[in-house]
Structures are given as C-alpha cells and as structure tokens.
Protein backbone atom coordinates (compact mmCIF):
# COMPACT_ATOMS: atom_id res chain seq x y z
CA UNK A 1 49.34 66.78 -8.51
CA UNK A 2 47.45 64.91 -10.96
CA UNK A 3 48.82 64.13 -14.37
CA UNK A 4 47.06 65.59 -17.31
CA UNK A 5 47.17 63.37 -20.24
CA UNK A 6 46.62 64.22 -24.02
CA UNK A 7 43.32 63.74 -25.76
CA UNK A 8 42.81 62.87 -29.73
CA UNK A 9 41.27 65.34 -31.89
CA UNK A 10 39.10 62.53 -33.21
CA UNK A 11 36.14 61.24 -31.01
CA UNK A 12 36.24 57.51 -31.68
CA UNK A 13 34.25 54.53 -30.07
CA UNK A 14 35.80 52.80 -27.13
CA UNK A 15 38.65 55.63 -27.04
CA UNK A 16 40.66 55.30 -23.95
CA UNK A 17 40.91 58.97 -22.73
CA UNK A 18 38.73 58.78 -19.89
CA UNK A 19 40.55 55.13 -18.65
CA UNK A 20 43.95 56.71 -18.96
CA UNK A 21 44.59 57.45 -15.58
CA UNK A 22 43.83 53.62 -14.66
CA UNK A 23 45.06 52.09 -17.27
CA UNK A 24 48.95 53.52 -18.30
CA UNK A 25 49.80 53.14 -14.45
CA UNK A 26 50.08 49.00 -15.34
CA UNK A 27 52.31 50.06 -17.89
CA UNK A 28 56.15 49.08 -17.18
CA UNK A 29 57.94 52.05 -16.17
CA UNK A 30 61.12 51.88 -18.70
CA UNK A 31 60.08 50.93 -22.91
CA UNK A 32 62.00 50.60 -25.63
CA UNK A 33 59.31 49.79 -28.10
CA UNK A 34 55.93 50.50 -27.11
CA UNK A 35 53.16 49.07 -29.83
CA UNK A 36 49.77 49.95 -29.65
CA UNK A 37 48.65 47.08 -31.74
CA UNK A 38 45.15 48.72 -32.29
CA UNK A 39 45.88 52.67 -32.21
CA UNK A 40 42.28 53.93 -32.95
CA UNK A 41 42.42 57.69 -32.50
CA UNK A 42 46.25 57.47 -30.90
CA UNK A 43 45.33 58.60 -27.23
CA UNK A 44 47.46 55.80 -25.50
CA UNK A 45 50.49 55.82 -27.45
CA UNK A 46 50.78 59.49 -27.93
CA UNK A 47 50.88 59.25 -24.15
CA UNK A 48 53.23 56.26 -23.39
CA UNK A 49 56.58 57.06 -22.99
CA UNK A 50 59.27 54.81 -25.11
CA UNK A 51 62.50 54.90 -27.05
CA UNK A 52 60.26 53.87 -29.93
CA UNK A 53 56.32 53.73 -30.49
CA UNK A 54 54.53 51.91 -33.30
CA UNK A 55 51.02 52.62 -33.59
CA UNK A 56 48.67 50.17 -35.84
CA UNK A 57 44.65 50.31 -37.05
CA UNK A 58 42.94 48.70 -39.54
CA UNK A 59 41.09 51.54 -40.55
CA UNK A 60 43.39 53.50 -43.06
CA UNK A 61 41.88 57.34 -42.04
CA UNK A 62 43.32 57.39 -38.75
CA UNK A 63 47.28 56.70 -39.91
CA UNK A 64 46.87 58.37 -43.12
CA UNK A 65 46.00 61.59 -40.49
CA UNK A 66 48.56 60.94 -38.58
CA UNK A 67 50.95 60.80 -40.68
CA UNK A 68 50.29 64.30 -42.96
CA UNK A 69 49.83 66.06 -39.52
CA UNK A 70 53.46 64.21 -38.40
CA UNK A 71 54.80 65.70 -42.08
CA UNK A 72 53.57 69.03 -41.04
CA UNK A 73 54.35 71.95 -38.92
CA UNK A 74 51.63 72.95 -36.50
CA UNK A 75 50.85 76.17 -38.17
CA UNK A 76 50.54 74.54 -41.49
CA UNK A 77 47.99 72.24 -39.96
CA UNK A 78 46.07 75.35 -38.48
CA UNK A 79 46.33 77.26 -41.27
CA UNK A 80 44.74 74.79 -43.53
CA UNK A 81 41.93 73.90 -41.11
CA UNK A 82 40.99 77.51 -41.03
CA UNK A 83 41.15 78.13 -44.57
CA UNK A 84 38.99 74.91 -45.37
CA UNK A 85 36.40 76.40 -42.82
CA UNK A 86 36.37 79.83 -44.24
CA UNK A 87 36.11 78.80 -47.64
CA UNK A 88 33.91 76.33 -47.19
CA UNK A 89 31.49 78.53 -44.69
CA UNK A 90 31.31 76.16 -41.65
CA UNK A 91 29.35 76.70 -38.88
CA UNK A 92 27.64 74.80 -36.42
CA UNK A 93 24.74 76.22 -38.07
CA UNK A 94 24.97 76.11 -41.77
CA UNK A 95 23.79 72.56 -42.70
CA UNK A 96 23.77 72.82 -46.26
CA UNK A 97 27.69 74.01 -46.42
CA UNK A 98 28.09 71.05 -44.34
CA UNK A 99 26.08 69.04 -47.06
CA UNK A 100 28.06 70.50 -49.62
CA UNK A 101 31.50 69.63 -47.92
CA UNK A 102 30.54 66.14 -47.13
CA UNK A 103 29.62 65.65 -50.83
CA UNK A 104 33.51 67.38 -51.60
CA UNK A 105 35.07 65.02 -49.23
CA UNK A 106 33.17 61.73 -50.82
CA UNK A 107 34.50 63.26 -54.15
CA UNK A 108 37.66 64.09 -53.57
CA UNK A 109 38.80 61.89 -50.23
CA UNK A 110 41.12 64.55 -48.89
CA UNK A 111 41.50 62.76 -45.34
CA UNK A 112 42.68 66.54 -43.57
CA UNK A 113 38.81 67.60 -44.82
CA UNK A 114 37.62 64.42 -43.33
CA UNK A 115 39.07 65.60 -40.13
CA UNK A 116 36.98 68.88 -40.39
CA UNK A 117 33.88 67.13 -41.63
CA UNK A 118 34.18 64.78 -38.42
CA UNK A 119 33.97 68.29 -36.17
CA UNK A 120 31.03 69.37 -37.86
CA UNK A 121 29.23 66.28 -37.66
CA UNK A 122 26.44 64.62 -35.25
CA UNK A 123 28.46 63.56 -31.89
CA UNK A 124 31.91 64.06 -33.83
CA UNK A 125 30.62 60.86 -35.01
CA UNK A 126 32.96 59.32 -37.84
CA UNK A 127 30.77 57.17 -39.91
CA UNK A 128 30.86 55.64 -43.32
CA UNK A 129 28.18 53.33 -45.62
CA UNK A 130 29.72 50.09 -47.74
CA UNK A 131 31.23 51.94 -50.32
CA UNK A 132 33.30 54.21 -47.89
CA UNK A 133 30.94 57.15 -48.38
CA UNK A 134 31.02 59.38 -45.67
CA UNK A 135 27.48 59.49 -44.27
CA UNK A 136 27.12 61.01 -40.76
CA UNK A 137 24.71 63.89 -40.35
CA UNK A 138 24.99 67.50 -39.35
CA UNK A 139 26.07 68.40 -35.79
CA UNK A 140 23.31 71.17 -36.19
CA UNK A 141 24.58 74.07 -33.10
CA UNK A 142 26.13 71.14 -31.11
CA UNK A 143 29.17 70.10 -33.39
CA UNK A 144 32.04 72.57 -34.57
CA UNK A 145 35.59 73.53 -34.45
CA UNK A 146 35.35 75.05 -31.25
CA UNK A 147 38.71 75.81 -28.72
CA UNK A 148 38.60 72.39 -26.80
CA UNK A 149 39.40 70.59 -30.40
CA UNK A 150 41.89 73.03 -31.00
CA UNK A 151 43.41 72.64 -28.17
CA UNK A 152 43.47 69.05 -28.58
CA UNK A 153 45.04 69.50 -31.91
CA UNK A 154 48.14 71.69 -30.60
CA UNK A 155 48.62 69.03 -28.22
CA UNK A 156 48.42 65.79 -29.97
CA UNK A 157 50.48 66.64 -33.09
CA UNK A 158 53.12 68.53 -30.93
CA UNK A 159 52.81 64.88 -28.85
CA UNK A 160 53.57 63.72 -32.29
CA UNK A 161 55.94 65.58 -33.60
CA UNK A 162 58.34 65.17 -30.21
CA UNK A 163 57.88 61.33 -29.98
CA UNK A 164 59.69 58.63 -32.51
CA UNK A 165 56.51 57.16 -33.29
CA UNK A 166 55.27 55.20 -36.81
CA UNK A 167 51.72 55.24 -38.07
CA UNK A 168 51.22 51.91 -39.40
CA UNK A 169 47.98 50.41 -41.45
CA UNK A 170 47.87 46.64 -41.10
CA UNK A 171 45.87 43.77 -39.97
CA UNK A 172 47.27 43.00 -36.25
CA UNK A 173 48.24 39.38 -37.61
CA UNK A 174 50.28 41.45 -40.20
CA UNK A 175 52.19 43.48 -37.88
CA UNK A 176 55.62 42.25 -37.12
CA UNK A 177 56.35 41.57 -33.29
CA UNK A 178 59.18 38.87 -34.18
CA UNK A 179 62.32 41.17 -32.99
CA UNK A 180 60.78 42.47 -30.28
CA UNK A 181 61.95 41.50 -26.34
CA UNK A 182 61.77 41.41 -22.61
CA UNK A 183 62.43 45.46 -22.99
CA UNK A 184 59.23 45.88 -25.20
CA UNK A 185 55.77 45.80 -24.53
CA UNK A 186 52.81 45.48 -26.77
CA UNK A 187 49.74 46.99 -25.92
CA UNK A 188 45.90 45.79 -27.28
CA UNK A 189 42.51 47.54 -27.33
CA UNK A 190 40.72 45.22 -30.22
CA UNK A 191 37.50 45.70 -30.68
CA UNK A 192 35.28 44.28 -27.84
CA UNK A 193 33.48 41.12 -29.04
CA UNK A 194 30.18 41.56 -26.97
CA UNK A 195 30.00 45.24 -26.98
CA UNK A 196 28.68 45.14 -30.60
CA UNK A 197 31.15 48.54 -30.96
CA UNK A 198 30.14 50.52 -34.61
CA UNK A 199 32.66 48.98 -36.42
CA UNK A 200 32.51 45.59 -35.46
CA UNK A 201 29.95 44.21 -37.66
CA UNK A 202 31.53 44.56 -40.87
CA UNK A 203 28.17 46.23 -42.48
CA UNK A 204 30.42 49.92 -43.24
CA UNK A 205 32.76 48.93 -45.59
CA UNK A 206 34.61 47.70 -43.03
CA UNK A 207 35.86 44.09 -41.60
CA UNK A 208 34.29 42.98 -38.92
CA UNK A 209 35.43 41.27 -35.43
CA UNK A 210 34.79 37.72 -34.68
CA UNK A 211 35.51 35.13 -32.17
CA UNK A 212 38.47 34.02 -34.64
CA UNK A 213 39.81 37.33 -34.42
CA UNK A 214 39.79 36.83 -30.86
CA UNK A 215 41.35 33.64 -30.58
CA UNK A 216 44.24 34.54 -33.29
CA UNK A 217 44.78 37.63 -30.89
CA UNK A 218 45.21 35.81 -28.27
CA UNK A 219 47.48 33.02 -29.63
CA UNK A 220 49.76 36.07 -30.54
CA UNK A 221 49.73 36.99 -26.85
CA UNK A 222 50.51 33.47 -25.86
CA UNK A 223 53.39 33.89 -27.93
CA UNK A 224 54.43 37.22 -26.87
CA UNK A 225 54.23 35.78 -23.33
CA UNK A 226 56.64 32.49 -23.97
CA UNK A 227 59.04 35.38 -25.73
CA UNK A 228 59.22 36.87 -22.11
CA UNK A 229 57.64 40.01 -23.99
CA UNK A 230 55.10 42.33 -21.61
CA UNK A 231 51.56 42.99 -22.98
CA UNK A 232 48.53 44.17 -21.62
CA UNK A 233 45.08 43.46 -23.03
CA UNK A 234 42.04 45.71 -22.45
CA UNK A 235 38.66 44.42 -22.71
CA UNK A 236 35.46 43.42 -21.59
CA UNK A 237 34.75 39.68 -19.77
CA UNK A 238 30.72 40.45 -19.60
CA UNK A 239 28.52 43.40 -21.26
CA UNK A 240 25.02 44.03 -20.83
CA UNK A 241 24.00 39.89 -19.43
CA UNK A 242 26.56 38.41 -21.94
CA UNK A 243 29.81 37.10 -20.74
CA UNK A 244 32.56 35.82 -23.18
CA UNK A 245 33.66 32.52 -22.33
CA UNK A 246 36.75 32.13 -24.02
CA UNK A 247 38.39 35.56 -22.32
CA UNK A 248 37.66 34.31 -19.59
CA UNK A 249 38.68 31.04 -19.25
CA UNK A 250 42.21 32.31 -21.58
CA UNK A 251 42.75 35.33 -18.73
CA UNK A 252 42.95 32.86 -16.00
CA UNK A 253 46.62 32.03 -17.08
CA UNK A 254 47.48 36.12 -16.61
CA UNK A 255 46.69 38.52 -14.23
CA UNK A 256 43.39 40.67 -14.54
CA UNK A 257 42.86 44.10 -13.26
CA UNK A 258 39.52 44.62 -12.66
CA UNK A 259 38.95 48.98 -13.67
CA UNK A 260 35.19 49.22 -12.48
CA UNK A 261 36.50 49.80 -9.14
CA UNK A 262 38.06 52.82 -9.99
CA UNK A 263 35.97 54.00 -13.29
CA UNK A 264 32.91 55.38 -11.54
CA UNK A 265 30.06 57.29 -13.09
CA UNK A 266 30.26 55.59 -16.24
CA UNK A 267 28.22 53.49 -18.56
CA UNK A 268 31.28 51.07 -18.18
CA UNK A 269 29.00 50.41 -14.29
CA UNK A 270 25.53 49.13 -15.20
CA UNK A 271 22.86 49.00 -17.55
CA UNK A 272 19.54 47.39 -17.22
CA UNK A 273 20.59 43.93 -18.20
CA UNK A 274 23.67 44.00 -16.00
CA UNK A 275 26.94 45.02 -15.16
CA UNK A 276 29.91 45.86 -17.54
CA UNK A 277 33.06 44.14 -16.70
CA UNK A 278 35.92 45.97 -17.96
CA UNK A 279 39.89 44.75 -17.60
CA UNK A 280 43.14 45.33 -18.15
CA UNK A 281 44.90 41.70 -18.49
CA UNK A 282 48.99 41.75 -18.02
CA UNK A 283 51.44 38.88 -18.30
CA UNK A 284 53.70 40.45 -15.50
C-alpha cells in the first residue's frame, strides 16, 4: 500500500512534495530532533516523524503562518478564510476584488490574507518587489480556493497541531545545532546555487544565495558530521550544462543518492542544454 504523504497549502519553488516518496525513505528510522534547516512551505517536516521537529526559513511569511495556524483551532482557521473570501468577493474570476485585496494586504500585512491572496494568484505564485510589496498577478479562472487547497489545509495544520514542532525565522548560520547528537538529524534543502530558483538572486527584497552560502553550509555539515550527528543534503550537482564544482568535489567525502533514477517524468530529467542532476547526500 503506498504511503500518502501531506502536501503544504502554499505552492513554493523547489517544494519537495513530489520527491517525498524518494527522499524521507533515507531518513533514519528512530529521531529525536528532526530540523529542517530550510523549511520552505513545511512539506518534509510536517511529514518526518520525531520526538521533536524544528523547522527554519529565512523568509519570515512562511513561520509567521505557521505559527497563527499552530495557535489556532482548525475551524477558526476555516472560518476566517471563508469570511475573508466572502467579504472580500473572491473568485477566480473577479480580478479587480483581487486588485483590491492585494492593495489591503500591502496595507495592512495580515500574513492569514497573504495566504488567501497566494490562492487567488497566477500559479499560486508567492511573489514580492524590493520593498516587500506583494506583486503577483491574478490567477484569472485558473487560481482559487478550490477543495484540493482545502484539503491540504485540514491536513497540514492538523499535521501541525499533533506534532511538537517550532516555527523558527533565522539565518541557517543562526540556528543553534550545538546540543544536538548521534539521535538527531538535520535535514537541508538550501536554495540550489545553479538553478537560479526565484528567490535566489536577492532582487525581491530578499537575500540572495551565493557560493559563500554554500561553503558556510557545508562547513556546518562537516561539523555536524565530526559530532557523529546524521544529515542529509538535497541538491543539485549539474542544471541545465552547468555543474557546481565545489558540491561535487565536497560530496565525495559522503554518500550520494542519485533521485533521477526514480523521479521520472519530470523537468528534474532533461532540458535542452542537458540533464538535471538531483541528490540526496547522507553522512551515514
């Protein structure tokens, strides 16, 4: 029987839903403290089982969700999304309400409307100019509330409310792994450094990803490592003709899963430049 896992509300680039399956079967079997060093829209760590689970982004909207939906009951979270939508007469087809609530939300920054802006949006797209403005367009009869999100919603925040999990804000060179031991495990999605991923250029108000980044990621893992504490790193070795160097030659010290094998049908294959090399690198 295969296991269904939970998906995030919140579409977000390089989410892990669809790698699940491959990817959590690395995981050790027994945690005590599970971090997700790089949480994004939460779909691995509302999924990872542990004694204790701290979850960690950069970008402040995705915590700051998390945690008013992990302060609330399910129905209040519900009953506020459909109030917002009635009063606010969202459709998939009503682009100027949508106008009108994007230019509330910039206002007023309520991050449970930004959630409801995001579903009404082009994609589910979750975009921002330098200033933190909200700027994505209208999902015009493509993006809406409809029962899939819902559904998603029930799960993830009952996910949330049944786990002993932390939403954290920090820079992952801020986040404190010093207590942590051969019964924890530290997992990393950073952003991919030659996948040019939407926030990763630093031109949206947000910081950017470098090859510094990289390398200060990695020396953490080195450390983790000599700690006898298990991590697993997920990223990309070559994208589109362009390979990174340094993960490479770094990786050779751990062992690398190679998920292309098993993640058919997916732009993670081939493009017209060349082949996408995605990983999972473990120290166990």
């Amino acid at each position: 029987m295969k296991e269904k896992y939970i998906k995030s509300p919140i579409n977000y680039s390089g989410g892990k839903y669809r790698l699940l399956k491959y990817i959590i079967p690395y995981f050790p079997k027994e945690i005590d403290v599970f971090v997700d060093l790089f949480g994004g829209a939460g779909t691995v760590s509302v999924n990872v089982n542990a004694k204790k689970i701290i979850y960690n982004d950069l970008i402040n909207y995705l915590p700051e969700l998390f945690n008013i939906w992990k302060s609330k009951s399910l129905k209040e979270i519900n009953q506020y999304i459909n109030k917002t939508i009635e009063t606010n007469s969202l459709s998939s087809t009503n682009k100027e309400a949508f106008l009108h609530f994007r230019e509330k939300y910039n206002t007023t920054k309520n991050i449970e409307d930004l959630f409801i802006l995001i579903c009404y949006s082009f994609n589910y797209q979750m975009r921002f100019n330098n200033k933190h403005q909200y700027n994505s367009s209208f999902g015009y009869e493509a993006s809406t509330m409809n029962d899939n999100i819902r559904n998603n919603i029930n799960l993830f925040v009952n996910a949330i409310h049944s786990k002993n999990i932390d939403f954290l804000c920090n820079d992952f060179r801020d986040v404190d792994l010093a207590k942590l031991d051969s019964n924890d495990f530290v997992y990393c999605d950073p952003p991919y450094l030659i996948s040019g991923a939407v926030y990763q250029d630093g031109k949206r108000g947000f910081k950017g990803w470098s090859q510094q980044d990289d390398i200060d990621l990695y020396n953490i893992l080195d450390d983790l490592n000599s700690r006898n504490v298990k991590f697993a790193l997920s990223n990309m070795l070559e994208s589109k003709g362009n390979k990174n160097e340094y993960l490479i030659d770094w990786s050779k010290k751990y062992n690398i899963h190679n998920l292309n094998a098993n993640y058919n049908g997916s732009n993670y294959q081939r493009t017209g430049k060349g082949k996408d090399i995605e990983v999972l690198i473990t120290n166990y």
